[in-house]
PDB file of N, CA and C in Angstrom:
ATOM      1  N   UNK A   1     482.754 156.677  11.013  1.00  0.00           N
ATOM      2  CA  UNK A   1     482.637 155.505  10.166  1.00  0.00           C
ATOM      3  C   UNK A   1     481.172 155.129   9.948  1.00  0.00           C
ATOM      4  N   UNK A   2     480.021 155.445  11.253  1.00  0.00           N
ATOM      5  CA  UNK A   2     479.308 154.604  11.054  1.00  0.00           C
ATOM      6  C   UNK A   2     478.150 156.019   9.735  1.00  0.00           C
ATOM      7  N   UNK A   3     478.650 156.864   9.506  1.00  0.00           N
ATOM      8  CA  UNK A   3     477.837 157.775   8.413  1.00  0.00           C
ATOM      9  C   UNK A   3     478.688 157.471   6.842  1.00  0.00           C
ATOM     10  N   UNK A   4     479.417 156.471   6.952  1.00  0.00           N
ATOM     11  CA  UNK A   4     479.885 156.009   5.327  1.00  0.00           C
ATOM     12  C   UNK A   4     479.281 155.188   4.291  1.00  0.00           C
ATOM     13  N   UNK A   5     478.708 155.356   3.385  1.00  0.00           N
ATOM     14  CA  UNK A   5     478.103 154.194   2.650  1.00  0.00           C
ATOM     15  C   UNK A   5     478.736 153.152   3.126  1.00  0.00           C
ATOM     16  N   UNK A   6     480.474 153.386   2.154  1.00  0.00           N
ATOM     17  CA  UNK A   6     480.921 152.131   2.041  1.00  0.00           C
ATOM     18  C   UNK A   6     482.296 152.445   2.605  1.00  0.00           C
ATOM     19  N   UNK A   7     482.931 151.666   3.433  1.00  0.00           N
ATOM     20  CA  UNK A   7     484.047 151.515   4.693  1.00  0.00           C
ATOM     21  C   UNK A   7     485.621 151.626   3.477  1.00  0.00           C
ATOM     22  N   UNK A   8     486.094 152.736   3.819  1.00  0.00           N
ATOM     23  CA  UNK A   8     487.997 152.834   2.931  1.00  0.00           C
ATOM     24  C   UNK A   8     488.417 150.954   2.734  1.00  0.00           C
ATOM     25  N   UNK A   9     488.781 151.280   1.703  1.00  0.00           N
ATOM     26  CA  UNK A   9     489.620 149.895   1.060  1.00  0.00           C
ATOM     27  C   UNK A   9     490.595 149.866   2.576  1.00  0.00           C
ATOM     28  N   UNK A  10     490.167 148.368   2.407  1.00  0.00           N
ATOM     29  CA  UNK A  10     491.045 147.578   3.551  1.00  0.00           C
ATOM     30  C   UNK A  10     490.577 148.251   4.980  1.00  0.00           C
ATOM     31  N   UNK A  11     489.921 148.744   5.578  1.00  0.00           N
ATOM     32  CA  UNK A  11     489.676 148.883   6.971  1.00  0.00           C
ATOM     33  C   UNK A  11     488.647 147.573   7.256  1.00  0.00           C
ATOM     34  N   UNK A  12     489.230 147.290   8.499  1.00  0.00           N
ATOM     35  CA  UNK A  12     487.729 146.324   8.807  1.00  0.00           C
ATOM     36  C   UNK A  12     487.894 146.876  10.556  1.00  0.00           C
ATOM     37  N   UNK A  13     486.389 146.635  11.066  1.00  0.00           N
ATOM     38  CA  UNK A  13     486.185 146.746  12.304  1.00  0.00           C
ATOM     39  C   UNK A  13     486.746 146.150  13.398  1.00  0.00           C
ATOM     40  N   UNK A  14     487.251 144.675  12.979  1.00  0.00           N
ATOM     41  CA  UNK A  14     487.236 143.325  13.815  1.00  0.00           C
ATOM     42  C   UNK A  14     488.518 143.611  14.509  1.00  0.00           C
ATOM     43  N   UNK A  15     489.496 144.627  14.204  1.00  0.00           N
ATOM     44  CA  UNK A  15     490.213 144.872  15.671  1.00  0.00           C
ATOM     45  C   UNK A  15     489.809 145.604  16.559  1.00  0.00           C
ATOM     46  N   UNK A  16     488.873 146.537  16.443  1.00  0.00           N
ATOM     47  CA  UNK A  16     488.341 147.455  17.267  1.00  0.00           C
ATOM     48  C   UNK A  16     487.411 147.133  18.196  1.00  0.00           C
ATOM     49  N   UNK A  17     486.819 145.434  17.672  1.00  0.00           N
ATOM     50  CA  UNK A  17     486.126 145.011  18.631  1.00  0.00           C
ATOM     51  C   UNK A  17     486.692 144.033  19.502  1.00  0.00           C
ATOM     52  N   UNK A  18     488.029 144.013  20.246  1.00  0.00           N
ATOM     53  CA  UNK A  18     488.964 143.532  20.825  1.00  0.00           C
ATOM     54  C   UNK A  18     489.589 144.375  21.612  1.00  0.00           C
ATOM     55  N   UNK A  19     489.056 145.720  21.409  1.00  0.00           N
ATOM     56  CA  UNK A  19     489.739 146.751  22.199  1.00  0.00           C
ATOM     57  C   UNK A  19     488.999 146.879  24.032  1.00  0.00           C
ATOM     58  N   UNK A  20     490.094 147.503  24.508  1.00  0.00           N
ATOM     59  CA  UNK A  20     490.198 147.179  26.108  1.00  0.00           C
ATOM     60  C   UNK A  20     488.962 148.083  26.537  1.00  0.00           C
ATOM     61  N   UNK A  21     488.543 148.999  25.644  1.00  0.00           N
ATOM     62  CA  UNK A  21     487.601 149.913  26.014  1.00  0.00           C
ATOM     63  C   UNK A  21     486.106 149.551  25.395  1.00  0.00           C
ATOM     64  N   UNK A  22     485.238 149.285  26.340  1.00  0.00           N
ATOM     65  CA  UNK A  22     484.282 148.716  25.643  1.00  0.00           C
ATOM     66  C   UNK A  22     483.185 149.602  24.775  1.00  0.00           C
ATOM     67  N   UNK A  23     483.404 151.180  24.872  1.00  0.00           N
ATOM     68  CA  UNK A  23     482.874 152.160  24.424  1.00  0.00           C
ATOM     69  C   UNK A  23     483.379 152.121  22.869  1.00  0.00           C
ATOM     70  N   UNK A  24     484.775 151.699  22.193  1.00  0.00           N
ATOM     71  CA  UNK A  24     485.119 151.450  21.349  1.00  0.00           C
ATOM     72  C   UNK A  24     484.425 149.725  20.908  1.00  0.00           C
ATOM     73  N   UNK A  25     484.717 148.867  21.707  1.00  0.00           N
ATOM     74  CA  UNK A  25     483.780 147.730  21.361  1.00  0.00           C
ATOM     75  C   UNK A  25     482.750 147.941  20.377  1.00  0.00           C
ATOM     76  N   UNK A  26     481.459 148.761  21.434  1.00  0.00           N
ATOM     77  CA  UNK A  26     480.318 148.962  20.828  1.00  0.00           C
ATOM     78  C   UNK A  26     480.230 149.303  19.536  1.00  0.00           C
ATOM     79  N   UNK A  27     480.918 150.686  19.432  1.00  0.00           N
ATOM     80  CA  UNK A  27     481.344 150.703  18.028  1.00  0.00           C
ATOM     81  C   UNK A  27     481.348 149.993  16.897  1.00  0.00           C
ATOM     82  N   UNK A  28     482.474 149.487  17.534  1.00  0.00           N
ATOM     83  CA  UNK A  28     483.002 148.299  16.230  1.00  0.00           C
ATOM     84  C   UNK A  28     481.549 147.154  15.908  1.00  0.00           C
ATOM     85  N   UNK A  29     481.173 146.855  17.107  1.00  0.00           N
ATOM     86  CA  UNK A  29     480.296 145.884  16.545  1.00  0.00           C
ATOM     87  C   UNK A  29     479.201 146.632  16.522  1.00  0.00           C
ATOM     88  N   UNK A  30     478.644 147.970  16.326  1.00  0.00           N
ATOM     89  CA  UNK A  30     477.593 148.344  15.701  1.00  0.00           C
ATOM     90  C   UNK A  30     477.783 148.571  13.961  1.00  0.00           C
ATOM     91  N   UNK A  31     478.982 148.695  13.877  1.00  0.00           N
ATOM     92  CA  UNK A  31     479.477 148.557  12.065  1.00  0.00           C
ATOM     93  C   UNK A  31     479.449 147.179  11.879  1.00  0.00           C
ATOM     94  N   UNK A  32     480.157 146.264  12.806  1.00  0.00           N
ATOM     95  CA  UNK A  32     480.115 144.809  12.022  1.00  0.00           C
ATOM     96  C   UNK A  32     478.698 144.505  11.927  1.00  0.00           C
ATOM     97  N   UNK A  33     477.714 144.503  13.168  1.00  0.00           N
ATOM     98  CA  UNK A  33     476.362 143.991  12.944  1.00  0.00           C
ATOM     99  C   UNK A  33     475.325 144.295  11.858  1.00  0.00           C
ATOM    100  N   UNK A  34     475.817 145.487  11.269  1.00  0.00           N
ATOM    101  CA  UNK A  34     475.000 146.005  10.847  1.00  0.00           C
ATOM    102  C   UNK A  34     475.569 145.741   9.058  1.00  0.00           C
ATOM    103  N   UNK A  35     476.668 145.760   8.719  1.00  0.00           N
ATOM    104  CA  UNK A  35     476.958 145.002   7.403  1.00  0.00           C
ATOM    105  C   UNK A  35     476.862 143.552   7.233  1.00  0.00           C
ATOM    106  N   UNK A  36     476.095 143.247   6.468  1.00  0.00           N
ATOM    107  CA  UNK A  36     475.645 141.799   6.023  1.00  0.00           C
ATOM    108  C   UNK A  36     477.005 140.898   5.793  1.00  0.00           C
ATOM    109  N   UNK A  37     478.077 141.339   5.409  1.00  0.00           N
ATOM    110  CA  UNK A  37     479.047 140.576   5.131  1.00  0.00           C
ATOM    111  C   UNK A  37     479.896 140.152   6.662  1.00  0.00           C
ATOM    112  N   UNK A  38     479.780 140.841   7.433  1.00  0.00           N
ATOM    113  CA  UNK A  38     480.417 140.643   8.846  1.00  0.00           C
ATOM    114  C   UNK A  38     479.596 140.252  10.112  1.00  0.00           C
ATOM    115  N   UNK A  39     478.609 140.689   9.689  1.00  0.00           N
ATOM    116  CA  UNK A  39     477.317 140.478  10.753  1.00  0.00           C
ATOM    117  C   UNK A  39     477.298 138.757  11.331  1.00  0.00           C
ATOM    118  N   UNK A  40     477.383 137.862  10.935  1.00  0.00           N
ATOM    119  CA  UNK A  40     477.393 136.144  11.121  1.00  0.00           C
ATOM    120  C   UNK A  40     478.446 136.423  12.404  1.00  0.00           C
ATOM    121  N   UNK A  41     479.416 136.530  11.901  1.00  0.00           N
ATOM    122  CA  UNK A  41     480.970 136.241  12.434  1.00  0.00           C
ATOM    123  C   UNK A  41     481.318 137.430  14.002  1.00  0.00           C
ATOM    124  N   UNK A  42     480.414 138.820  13.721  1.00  0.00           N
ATOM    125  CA  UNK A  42     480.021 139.591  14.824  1.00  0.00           C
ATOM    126  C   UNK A  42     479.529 139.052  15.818  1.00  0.00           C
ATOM    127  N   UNK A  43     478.427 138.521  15.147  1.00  0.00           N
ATOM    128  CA  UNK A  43     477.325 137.574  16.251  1.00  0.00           C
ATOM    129  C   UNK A  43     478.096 136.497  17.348  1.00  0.00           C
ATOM    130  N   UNK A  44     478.633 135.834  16.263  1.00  0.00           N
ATOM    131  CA  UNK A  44     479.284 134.491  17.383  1.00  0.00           C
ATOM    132  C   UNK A  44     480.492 135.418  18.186  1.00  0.00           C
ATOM    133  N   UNK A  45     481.306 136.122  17.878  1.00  0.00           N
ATOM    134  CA  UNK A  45     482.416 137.430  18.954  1.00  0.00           C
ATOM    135  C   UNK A  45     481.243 137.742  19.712  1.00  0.00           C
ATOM    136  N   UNK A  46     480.920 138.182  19.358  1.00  0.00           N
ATOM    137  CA  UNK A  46     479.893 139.382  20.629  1.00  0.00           C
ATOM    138  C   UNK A  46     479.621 138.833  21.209  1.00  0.00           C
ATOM    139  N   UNK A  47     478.490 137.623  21.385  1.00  0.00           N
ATOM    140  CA  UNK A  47     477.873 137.117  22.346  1.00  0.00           C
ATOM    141  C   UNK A  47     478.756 136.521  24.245  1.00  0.00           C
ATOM    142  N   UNK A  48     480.039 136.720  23.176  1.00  0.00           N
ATOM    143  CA  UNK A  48     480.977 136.132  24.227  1.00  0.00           C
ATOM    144  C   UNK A  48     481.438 137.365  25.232  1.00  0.00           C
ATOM    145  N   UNK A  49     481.413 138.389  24.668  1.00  0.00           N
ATOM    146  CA  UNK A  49     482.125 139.821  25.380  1.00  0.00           C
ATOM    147  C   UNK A  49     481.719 139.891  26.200  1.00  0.00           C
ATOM    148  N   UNK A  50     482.174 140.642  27.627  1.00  0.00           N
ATOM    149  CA  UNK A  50     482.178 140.886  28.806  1.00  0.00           C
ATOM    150  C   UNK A  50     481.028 142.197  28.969  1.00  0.00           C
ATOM    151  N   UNK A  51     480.551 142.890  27.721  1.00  0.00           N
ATOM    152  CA  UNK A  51     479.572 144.129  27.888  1.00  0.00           C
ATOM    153  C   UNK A  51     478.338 143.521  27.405  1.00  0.00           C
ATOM    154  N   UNK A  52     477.322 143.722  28.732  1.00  0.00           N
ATOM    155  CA  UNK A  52     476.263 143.365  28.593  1.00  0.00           C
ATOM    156  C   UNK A  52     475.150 144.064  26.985  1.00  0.00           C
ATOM    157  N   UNK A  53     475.396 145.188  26.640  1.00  0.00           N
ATOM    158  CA  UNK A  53     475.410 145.685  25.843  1.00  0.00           C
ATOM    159  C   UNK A  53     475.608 145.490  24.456  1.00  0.00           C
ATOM    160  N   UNK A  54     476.448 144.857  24.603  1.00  0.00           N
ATOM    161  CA  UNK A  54     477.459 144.419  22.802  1.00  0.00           C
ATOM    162  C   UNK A  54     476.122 142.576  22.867  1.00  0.00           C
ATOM    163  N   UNK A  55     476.546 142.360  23.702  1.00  0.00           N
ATOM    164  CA  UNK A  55     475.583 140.949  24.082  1.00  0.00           C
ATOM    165  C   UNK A  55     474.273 140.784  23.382  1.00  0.00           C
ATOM    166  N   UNK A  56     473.471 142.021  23.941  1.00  0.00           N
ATOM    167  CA  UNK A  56     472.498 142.552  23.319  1.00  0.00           C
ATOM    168  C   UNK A  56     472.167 142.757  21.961  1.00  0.00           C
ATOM    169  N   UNK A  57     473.072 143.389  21.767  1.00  0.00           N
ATOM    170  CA  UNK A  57     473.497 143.407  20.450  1.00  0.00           C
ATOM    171  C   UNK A  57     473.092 142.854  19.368  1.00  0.00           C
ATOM    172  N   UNK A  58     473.939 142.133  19.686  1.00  0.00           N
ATOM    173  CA  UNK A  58     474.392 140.280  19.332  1.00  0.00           C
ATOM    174  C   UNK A  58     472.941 140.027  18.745  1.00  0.00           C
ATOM    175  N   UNK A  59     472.279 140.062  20.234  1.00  0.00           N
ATOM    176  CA  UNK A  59     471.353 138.739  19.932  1.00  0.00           C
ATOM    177  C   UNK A  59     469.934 139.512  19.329  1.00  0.00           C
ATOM    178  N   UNK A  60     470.357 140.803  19.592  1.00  0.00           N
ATOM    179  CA  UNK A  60     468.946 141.175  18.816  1.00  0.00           C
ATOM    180  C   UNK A  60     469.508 141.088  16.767  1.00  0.00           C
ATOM    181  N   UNK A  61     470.516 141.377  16.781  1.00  0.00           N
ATOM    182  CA  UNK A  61     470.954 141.042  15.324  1.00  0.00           C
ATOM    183  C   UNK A  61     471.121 139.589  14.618  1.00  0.00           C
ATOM    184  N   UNK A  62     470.195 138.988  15.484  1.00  0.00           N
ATOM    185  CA  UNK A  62     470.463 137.368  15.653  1.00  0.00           C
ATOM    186  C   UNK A  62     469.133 137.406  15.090  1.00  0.00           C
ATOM    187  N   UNK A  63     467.995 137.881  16.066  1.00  0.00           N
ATOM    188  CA  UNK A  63     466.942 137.733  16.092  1.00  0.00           C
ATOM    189  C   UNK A  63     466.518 138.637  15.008  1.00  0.00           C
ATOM    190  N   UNK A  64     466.895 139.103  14.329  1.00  0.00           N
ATOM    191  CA  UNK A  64     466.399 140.420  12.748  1.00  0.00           C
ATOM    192  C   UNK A  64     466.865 139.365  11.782  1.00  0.00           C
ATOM    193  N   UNK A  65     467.984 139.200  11.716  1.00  0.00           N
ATOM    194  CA  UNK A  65     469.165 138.591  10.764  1.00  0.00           C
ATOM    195  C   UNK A  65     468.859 137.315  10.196  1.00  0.00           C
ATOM    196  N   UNK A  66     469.204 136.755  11.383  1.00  0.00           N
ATOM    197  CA  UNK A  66     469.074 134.896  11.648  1.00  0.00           C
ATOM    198  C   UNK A  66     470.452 134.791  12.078  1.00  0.00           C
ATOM    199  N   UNK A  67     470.949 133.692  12.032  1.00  0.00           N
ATOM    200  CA  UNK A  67     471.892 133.442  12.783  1.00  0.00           C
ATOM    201  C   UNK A  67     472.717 132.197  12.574  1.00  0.00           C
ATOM    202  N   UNK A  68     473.888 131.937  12.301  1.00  0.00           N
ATOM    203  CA  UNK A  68     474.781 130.896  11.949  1.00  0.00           C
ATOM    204  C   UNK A  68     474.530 129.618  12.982  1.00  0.00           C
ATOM    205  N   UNK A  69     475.456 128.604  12.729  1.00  0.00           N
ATOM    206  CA  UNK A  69     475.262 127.813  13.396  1.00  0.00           C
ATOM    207  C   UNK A  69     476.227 128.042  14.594  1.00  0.00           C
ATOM    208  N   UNK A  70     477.185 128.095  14.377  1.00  0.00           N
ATOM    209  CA  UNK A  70     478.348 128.370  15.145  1.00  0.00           C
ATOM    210  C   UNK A  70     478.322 129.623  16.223  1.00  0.00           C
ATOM    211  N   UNK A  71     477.311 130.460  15.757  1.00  0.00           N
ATOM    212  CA  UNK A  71     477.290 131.602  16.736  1.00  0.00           C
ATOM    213  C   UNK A  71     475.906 131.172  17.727  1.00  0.00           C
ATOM    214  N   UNK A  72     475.436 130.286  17.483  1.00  0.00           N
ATOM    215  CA  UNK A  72     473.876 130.125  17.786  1.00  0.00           C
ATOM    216  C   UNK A  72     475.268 129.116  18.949  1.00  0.00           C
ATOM    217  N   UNK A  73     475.634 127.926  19.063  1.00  0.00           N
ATOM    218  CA  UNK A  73     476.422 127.571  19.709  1.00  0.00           C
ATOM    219  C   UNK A  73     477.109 128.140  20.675  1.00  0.00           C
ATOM    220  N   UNK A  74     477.532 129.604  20.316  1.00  0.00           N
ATOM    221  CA  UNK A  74     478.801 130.575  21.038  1.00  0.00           C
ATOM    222  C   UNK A  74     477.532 131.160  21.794  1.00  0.00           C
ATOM    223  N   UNK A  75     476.011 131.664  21.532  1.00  0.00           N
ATOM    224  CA  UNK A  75     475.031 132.136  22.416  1.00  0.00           C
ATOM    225  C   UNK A  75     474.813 130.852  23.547  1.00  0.00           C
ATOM    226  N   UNK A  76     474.459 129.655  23.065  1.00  0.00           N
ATOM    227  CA  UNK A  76     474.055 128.586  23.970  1.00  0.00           C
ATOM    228  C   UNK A  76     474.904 128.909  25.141  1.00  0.00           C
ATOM    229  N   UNK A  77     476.720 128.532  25.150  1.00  0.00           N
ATOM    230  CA  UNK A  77     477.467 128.264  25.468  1.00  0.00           C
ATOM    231  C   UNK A  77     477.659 129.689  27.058  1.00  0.00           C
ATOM    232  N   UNK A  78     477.514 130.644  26.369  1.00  0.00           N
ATOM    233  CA  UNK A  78     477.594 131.948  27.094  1.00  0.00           C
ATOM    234  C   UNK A  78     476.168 132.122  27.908  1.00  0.00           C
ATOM    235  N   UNK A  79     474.855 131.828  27.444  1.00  0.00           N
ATOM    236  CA  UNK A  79     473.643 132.090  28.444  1.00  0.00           C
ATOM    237  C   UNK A  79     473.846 130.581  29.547  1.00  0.00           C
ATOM    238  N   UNK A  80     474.209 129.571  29.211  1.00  0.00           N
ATOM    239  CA  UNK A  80     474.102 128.421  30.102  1.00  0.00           C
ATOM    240  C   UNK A  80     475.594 128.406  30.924  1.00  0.00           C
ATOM    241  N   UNK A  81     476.296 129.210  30.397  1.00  0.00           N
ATOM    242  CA  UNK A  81     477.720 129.573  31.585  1.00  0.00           C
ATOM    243  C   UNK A  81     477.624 131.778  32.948  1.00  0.00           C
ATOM    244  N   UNK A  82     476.829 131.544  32.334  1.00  0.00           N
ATOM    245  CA  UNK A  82     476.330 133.012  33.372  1.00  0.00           C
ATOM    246  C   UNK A  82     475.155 133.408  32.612  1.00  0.00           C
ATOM    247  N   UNK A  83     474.209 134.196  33.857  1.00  0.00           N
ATOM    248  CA  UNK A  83     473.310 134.716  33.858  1.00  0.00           C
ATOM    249  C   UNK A  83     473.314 136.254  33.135  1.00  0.00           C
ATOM    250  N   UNK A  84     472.640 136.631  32.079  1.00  0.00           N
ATOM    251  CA  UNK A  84     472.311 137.855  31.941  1.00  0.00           C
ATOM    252  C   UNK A  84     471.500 138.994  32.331  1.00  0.00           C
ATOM    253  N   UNK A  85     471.932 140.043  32.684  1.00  0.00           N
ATOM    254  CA  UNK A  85     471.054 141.176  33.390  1.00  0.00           C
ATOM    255  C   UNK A  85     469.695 140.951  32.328  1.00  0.00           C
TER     256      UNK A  85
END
């Protein structure tokens, strides 16, 4: 997926980044972060996930991007409830 211009009618990532395997996670939210139309809504999911990694993510696509209000909230919420490596 991630060598396609443009993603098959009707697929979207956003179940794949719910999946139990976080190797699939990454995935998914390296396609959502990286399309402008999903990227906002990535940001505020990710930051919350259990992979330090996807986290990362997140916040460096925060920090390129900019960043919603609501996900800037979902970051607060997650660095002031546990510590990050």
């Amino acid at each position: 997926m991630a060598r396609l211009e443009t993603w098959p009618e009707g697929f979207s990532a956003f179940p794949y980044a719910k999946h139990p395997d976080p190797r699939v996670r990454r995935e998914a939210y390296a396609l959502l972060l990286r399309d402008g139309g999903t990227r906002a809504q990535a940001i505020a999911l990710a930051v919350a996930d259990t992979d330090e990694r996807i986290v990362r993510a997140a916040l460096n696509a925060a920090l390129e991007a900019g960043c919603r209000r609501d996900a800037l909230r979902a970051e607060h919420q997650r660095l002031a409830r546990e510590r990050l490596g």
